[in-house]
Protein backbone atom coordinates (compact mmCIF):
# COMPACT_ATOMS: atom_id res chain seq x y z
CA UNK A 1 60.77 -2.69 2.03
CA UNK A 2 57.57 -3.76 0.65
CA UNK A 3 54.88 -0.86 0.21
CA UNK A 4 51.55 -3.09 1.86
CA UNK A 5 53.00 -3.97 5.37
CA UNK A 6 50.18 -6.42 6.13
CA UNK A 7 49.38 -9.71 3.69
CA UNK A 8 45.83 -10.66 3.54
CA UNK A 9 45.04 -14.33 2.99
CA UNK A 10 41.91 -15.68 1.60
CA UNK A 11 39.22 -13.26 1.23
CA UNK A 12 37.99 -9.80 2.57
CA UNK A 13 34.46 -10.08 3.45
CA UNK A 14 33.50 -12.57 5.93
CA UNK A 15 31.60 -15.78 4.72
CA UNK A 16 27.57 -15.17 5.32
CA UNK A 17 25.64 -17.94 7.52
CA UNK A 18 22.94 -19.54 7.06
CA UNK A 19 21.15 -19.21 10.35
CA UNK A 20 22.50 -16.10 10.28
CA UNK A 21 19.82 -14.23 8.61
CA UNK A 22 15.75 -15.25 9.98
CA UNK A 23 13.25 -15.16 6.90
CA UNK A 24 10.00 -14.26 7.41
CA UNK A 25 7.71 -15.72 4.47
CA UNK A 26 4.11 -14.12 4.03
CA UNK A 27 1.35 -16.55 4.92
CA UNK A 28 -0.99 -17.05 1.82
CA UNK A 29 -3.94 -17.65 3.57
CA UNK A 30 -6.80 -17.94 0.75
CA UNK A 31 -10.50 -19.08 1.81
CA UNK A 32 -12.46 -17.95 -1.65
CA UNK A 33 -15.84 -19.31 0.31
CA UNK A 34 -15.49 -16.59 3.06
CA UNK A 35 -15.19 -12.67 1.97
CA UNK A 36 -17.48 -9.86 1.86
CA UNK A 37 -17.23 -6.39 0.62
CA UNK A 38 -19.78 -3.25 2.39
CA UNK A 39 -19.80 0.30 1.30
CA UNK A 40 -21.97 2.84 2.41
CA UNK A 41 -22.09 6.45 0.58
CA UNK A 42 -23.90 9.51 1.79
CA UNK A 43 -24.49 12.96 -0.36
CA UNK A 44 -26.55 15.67 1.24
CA UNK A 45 -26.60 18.90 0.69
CA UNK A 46 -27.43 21.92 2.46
CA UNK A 47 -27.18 25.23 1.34
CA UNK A 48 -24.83 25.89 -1.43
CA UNK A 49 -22.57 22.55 -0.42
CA UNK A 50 -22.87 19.28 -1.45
CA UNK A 51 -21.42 17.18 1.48
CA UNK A 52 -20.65 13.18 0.24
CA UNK A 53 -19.59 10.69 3.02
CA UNK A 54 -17.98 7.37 1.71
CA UNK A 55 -16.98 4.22 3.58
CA UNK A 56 -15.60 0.82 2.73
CA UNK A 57 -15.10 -2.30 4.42
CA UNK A 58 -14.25 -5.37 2.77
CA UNK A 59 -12.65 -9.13 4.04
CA UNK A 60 -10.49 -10.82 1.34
CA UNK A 61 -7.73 -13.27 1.54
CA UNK A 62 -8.07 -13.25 5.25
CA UNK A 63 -7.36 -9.12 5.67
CA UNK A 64 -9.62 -7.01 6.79
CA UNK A 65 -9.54 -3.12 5.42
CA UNK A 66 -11.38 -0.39 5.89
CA UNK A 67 -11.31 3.32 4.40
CA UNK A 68 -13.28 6.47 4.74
CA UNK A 69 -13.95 9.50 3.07
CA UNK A 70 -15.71 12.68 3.42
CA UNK A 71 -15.88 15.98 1.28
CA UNK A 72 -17.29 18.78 0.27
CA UNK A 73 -18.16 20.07 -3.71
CA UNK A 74 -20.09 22.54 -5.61
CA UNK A 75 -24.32 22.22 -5.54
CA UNK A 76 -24.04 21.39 -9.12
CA UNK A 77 -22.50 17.87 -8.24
CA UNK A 78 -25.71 17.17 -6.20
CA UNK A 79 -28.22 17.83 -8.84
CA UNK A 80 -26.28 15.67 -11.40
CA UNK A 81 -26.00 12.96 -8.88
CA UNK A 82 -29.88 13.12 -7.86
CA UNK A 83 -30.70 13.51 -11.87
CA UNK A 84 -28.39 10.54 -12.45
CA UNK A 85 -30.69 8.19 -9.90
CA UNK A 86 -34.16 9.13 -10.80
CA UNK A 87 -33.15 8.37 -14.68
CA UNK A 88 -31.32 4.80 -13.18
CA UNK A 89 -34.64 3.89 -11.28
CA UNK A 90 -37.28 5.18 -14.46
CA UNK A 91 -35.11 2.62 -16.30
CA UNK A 92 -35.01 -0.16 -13.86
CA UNK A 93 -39.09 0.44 -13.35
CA UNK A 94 -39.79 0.64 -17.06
CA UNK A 95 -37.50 -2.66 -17.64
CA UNK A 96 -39.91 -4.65 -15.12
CA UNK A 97 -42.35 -3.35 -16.31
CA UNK A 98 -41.73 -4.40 -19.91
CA UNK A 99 -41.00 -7.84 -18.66
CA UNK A 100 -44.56 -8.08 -16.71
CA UNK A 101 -46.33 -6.87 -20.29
CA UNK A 102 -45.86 -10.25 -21.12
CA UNK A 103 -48.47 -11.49 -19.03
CA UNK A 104 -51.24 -9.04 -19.63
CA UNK A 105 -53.64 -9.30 -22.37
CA UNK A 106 -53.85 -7.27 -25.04
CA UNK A 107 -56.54 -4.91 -25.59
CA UNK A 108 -55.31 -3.17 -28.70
CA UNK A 109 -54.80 -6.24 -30.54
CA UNK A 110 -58.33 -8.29 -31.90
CA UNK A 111 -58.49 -11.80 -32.84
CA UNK A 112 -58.37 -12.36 -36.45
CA UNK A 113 -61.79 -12.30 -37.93
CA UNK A 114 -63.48 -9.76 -35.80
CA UNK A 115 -63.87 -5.75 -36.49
């Protein structure tokens, strides 16, 4: 007597279909002329808390996402972060500044010839 009572013919897994299966491809929907990015951030503080509020919305590649933060850190972080803005803004005013100079005469400087 033979040891395997049943003979298998041809192979053990079924064949797959074709329309078996339904693919979904990603639409790649890319319109570089329309996108736009907003964030907003807030840092107050009140008593010994710095509180700092953060949101982001931005449209790219036709999706639209959106995420939020809030938190709370040491006073420290405040005064760095208000020390940090009024040294950005003395720059910025002191670079426009520099660049209207141009324009205005100078009184230190005399024509040649005169004492």
């Amino acid at each position: 007597m033979n040891t395997f009572p049943l003979k298998v013919s041809g192979s053990i897994t079924p064949e797959a279909r074709n329309d078996a299966v339904e693919r979904n491809e990603s639409i790649s929907y890319v319109n570089p002329f329309f996108s736009f990015r907003f964030s907003y951030t807030e840092v107050s503080s009140k008593g010994d808390k710095t509180h700092v509020q953060a949101r982001e919305t931005r449209f790219e590649n036709g999706k639209m996402t959106s995420q939020t933060f809030e938190g709370t850190a040491g006073p420290e972080v405040y005064d760095d972060i208000v020390t940090a803005m009024q040294n950005h803004f003395v720059n910025q005013t002191a670079f426009f500044m520099k660049s209207l100079s141009l324009f205005l005469p100078f009184s230190s400087r005399k024509p040649d010839g005169e004492d």
